[in-house]
Protein backbone atom coordinates (compact mmCIF):
# COMPACT_ATOMS: atom_id res chain seq x y z
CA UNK A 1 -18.36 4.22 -4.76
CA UNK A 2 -15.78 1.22 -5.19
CA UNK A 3 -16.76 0.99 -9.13
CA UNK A 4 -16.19 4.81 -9.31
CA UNK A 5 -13.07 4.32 -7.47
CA UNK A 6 -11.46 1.47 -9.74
CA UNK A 7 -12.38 3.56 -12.45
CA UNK A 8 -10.00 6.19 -11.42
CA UNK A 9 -6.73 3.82 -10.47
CA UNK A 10 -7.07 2.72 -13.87
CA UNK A 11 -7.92 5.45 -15.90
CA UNK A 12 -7.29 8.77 -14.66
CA UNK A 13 -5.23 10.93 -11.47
CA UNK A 14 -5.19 9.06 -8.54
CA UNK A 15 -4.02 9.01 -4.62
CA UNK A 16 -4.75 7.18 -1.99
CA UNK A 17 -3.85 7.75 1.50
CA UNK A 18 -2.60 5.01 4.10
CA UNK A 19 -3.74 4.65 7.13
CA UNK A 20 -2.30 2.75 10.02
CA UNK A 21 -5.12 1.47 12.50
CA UNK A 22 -3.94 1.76 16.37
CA UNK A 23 -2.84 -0.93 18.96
CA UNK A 24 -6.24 0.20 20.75
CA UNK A 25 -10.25 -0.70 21.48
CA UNK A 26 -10.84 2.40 18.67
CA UNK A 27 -9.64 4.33 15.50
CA UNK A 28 -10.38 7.22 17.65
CA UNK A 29 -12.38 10.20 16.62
CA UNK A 30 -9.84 12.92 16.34
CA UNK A 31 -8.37 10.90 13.00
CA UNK A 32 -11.66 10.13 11.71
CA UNK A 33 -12.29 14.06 11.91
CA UNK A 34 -9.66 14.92 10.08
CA UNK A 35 -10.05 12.60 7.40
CA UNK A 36 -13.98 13.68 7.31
CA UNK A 37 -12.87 17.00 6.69
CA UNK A 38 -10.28 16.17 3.67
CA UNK A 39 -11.01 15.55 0.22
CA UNK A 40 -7.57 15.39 -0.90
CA UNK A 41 -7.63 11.87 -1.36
CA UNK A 42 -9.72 9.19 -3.48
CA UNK A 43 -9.22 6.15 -1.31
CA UNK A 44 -8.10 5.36 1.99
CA UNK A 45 -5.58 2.45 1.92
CA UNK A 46 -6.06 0.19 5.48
CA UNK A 47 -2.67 -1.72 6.96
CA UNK A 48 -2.66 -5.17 7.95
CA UNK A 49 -0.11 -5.33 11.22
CA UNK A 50 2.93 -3.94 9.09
CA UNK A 51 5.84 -4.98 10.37
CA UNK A 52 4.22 -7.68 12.39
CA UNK A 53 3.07 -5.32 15.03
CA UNK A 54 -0.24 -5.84 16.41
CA UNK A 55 -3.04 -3.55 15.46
CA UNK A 56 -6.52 -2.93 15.09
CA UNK A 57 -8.12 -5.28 12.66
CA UNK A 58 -7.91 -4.36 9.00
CA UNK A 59 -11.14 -5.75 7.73
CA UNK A 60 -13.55 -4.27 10.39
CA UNK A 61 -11.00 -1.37 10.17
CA UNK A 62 -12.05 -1.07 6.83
CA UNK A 63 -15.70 -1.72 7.20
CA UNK A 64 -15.51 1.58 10.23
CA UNK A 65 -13.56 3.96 8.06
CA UNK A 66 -15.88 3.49 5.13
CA UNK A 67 -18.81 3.45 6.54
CA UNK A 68 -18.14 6.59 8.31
CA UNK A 69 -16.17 8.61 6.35
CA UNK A 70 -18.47 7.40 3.22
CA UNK A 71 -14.63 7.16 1.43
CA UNK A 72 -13.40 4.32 -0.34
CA UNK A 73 -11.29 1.75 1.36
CA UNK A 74 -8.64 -0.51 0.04
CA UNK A 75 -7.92 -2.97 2.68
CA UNK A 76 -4.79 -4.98 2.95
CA UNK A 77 -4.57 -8.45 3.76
CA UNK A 78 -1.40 -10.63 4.55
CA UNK A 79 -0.95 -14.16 4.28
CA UNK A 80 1.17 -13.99 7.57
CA UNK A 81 -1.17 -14.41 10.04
CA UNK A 82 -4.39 -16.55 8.56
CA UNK A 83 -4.73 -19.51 6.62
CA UNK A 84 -7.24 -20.08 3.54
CA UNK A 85 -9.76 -20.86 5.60
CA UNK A 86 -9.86 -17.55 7.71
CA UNK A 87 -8.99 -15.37 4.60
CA UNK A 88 -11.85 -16.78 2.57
CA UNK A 89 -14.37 -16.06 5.60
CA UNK A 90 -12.83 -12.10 6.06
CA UNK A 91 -12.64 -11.50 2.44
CA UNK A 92 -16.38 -12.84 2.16
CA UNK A 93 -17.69 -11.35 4.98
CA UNK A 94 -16.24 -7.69 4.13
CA UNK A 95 -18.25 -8.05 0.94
CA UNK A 96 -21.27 -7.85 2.84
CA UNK A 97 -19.94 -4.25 4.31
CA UNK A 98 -18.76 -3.46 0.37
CA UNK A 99 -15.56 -3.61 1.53
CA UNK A 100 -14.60 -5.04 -1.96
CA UNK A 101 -10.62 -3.67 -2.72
CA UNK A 102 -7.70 -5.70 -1.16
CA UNK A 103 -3.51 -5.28 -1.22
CA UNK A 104 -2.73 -8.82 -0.96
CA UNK A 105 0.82 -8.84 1.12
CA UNK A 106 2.82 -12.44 2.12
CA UNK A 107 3.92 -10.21 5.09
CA UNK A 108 6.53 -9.31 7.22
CA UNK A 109 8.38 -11.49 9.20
CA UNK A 110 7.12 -12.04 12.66
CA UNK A 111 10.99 -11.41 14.33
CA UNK A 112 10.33 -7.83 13.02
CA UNK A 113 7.44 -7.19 15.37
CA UNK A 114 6.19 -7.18 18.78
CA UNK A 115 4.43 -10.43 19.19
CA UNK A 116 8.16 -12.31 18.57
CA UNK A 117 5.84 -15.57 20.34
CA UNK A 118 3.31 -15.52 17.54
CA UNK A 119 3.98 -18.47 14.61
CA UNK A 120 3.40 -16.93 11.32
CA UNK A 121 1.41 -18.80 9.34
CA UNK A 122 2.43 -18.10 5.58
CA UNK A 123 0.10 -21.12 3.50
CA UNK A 124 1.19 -19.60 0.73
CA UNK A 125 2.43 -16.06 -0.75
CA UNK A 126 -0.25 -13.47 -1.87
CA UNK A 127 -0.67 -15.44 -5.31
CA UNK A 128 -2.80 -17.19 -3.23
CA UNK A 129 -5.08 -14.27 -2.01
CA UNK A 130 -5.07 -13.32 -5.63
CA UNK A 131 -7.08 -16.87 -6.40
CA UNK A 132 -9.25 -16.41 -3.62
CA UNK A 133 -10.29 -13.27 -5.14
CA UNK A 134 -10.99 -14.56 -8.62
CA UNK A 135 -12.91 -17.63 -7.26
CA UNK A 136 -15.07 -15.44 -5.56
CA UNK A 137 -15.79 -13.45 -8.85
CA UNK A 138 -16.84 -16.98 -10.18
CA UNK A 139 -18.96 -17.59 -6.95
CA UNK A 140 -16.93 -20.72 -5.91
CA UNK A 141 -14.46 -20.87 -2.96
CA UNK A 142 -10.97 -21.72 -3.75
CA UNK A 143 -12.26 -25.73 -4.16
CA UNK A 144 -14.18 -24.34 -7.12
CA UNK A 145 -16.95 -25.01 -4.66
CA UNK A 146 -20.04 -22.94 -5.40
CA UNK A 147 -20.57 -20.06 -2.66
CA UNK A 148 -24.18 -19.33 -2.23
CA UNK A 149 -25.80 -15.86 -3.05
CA UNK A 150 -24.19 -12.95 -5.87
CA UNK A 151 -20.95 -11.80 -4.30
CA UNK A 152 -20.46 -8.07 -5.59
CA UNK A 153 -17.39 -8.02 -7.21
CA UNK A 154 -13.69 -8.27 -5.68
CA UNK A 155 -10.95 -5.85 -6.76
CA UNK A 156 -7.30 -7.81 -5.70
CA UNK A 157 -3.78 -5.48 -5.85
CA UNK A 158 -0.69 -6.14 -5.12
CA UNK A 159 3.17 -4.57 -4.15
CA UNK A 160 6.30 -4.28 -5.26
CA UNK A 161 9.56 -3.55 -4.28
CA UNK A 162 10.73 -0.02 -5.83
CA UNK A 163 14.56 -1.07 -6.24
CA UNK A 164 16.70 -3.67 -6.58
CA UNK A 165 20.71 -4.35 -7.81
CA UNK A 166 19.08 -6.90 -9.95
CA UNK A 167 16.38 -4.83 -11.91
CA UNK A 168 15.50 -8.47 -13.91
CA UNK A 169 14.51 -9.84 -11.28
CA UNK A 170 12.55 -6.85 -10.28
CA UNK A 171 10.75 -6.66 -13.71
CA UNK A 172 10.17 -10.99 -13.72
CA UNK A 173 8.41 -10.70 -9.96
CA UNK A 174 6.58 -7.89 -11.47
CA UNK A 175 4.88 -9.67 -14.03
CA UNK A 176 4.46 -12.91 -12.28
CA UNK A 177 2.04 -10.47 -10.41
CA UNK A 178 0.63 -8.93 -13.02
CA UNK A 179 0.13 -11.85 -14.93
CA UNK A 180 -1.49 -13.55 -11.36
CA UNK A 181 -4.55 -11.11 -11.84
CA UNK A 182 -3.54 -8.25 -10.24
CA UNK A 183 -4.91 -5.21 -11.27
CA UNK A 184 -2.48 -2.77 -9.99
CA UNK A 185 0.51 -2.51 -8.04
CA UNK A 186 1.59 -0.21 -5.38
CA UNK A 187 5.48 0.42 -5.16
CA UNK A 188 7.54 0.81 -2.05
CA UNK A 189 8.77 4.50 -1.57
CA UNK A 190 10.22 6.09 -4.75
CA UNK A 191 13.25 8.47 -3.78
CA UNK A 192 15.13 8.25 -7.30
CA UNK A 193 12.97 9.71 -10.30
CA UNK A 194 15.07 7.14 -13.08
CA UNK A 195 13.84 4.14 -10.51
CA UNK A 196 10.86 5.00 -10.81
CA UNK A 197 10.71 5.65 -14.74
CA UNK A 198 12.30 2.22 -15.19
CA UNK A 199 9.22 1.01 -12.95
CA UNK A 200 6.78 2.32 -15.46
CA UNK A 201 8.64 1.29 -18.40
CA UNK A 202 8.84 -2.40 -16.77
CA UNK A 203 5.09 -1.94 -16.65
CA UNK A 204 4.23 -1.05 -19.82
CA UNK A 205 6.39 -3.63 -21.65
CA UNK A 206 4.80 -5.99 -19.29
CA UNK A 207 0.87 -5.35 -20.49
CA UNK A 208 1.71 -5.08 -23.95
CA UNK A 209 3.56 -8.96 -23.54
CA UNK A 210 0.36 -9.96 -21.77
CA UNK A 211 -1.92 -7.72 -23.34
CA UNK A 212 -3.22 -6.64 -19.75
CA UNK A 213 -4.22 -3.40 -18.56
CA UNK A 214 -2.47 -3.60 -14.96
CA UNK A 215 -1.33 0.06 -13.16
CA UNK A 216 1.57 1.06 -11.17
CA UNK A 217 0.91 3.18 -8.39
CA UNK A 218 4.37 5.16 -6.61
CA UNK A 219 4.61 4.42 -3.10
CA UNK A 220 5.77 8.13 -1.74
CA UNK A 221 7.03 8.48 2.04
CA UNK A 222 8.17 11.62 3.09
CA UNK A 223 11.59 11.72 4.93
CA UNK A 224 11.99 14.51 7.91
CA UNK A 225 14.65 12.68 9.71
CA UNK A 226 18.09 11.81 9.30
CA UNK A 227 17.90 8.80 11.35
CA UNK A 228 14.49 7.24 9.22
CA UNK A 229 16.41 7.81 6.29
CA UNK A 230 19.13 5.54 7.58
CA UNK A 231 16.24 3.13 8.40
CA UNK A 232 14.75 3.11 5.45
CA UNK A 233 18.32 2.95 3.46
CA UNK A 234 19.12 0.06 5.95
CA UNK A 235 16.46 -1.56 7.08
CA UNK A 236 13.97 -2.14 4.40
CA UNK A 237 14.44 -4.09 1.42
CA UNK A 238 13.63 -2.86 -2.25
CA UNK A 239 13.94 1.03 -1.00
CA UNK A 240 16.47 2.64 -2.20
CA UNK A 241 17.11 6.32 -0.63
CA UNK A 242 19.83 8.51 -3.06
CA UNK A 243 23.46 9.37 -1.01
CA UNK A 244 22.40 13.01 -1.47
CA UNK A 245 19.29 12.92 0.90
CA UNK A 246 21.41 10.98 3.24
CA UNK A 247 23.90 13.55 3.06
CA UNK A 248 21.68 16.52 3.28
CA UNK A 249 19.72 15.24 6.36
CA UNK A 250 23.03 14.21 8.25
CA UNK A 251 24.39 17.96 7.65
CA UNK A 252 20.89 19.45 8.67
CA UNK A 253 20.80 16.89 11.65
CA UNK A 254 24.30 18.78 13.35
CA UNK A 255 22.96 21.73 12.93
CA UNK A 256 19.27 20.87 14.90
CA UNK A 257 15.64 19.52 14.65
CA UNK A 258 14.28 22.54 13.12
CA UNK A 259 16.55 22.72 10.41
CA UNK A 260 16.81 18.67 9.93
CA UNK A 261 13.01 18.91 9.65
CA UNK A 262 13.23 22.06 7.25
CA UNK A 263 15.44 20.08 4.86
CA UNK A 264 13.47 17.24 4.85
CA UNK A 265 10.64 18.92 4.22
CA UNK A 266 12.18 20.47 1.32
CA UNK A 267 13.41 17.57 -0.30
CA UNK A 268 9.52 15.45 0.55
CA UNK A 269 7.87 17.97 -0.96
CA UNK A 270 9.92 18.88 -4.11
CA UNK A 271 10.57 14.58 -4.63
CA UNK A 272 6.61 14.32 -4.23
CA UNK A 273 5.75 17.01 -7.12
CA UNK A 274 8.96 15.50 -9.77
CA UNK A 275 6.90 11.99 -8.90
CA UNK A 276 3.73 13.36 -9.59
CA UNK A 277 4.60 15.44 -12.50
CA UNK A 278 6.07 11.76 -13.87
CA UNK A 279 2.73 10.10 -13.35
CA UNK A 280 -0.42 11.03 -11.99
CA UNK A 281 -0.64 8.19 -9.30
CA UNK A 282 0.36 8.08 -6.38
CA UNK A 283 0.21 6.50 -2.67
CA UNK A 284 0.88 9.17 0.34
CA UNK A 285 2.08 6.94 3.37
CA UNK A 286 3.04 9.05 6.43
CA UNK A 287 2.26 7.26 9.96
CA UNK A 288 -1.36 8.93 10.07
CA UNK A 289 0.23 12.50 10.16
CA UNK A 290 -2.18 13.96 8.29
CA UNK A 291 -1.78 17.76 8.69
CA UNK A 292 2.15 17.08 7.06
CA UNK A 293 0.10 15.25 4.62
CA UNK A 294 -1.76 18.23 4.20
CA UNK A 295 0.82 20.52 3.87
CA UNK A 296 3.00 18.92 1.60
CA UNK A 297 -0.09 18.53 -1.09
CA UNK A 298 -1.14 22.36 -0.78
């Protein structure tokens, strides 16, 4: 199942779907239902406490999605909140459970999120998880200490911002990552359709200086609200949402929540086919709100 899964990031269609576990004792059964009964996806993509909110735990998040829903999981992994130490035992211990793909994050910062008491941890940036990972393909820890036992292998991938005024800077962070081991990189939301074909020409360039074999994956968020597009045009670094959506939703905002929702809609849905239609993989993030997911693949 992970294999098979690999196999499609890097060689044919792919989307994954992210899900966001709850600040609760259970995933509940109501989302586990619906993603039971969906095969519109080929792998479920876990969050790790985005935005430095407190959640459910990623890893045994992971290992309960998986094992139920008998669906690939990628799960993501910060280096925010655990040192080497606790990210060699999680990463080991989910290979047990076959929980074998990662995202490797640094993380948010903690003032973003709702535990503003917690001390963030940050030993190093996700290069770091990203050496973990290849140890453990070599059966050593990260003191090139042998690990007892055959550790089924590890798949490590990474993010990237989808926009910056300094696109040099963009391209040089994305092959210090690429060049680190990753095997594929998921983008923050992709609004403008020349970002993202700069993206995959950065990319390509990139493996044939390397000679590496690394994907890019669009990050794809759909906007139904005037007021997360101003968050998202704000708020969140490397996300870059065109004037004309901003425009469009503020207009369709005056005039009501139906129609600000109708307009949105229009422009998610049309933005998610011009992506698609530019390359074949893709990551659907929408707050668990799968029946919009849904709708806007049908």
């Amino acid at each position: 199942m992970i294999e098979e899964c690999v196999h499609k990031l890097l060689n044919t269609k792919f989307l994954s779907y992210e899900i966001n576990p709850p600040k609760a004792s259970q995933i509940g059964e109501e989302l586990l239902e619906k993603l039971g009964n969906w095969d519109g996806f080929d792998a479920i993509i876990c969050t790790d406490a985005p935005l430095a909110r407190f959640r459910h735990s990623p890893i045994l998040s992971a290992i309960k999605l998986q094992n139920t829903l008998k669906k690939p999981v990628i799960a993501t992994l910060n280096m925010r909140d655990r040192n080497s130490i606790a990210l060699q035992g999680d990463i080991l211990g989910a290979n047990e459970f076959d929980v074998r793909m990662f995202l490797t994050l640094t993380g948010d910062p903690i003032k973003l999120g709702d535990q503003p008491e917690s001390k963030g941890v940050f030993e190093g940036n996700s290069s770091l998880l990203v050496e973990i990972i290849k140890n453990f393909n070599q059966n050593k820890d990260l003191n090139q200490n042998p690990i007892k036992g055959n550790i089924k292998p590890i798949y490590p991938f990474g993010v990237i911002n989808s926009h910056s005024n300094n696109l040099l800077s963009l391209k040089n962070k994305m092959r210090r990552k690429i060049k680190s081991g990753i095997l594929a990189l998921f983008t923050q939301p992709v609004y403008d359709i020349e970002n993202a074909k700069y993206l995959l020409e950065f990319c390509e360039e990139i493996n044939r200086e390397l000679q590496t074999n690394a994907k890019l994956v669009f990050g794809y968020f759909p906007i139904l609200k005037y007021k997360t597009a101003q968050f998202l045009y704000s708020k969140l670094p490397g996300v870059f949402v065109p004037q004309i959506w901003l425009e469009k939703l503020e207009k369709a905002h005056q005039k009501g929540e139906e129609e600000e929702e109708k307009v949105g809609f229009e422009l998610s849905k049309e933005l998610f086919k011009k992506l698609y239609d530019t390359h074949h993989k893709i990551h659907f993030m929408n707050s668990n709100k799968i029946d919009l997911a849904k709708k806007i693949l049908s």
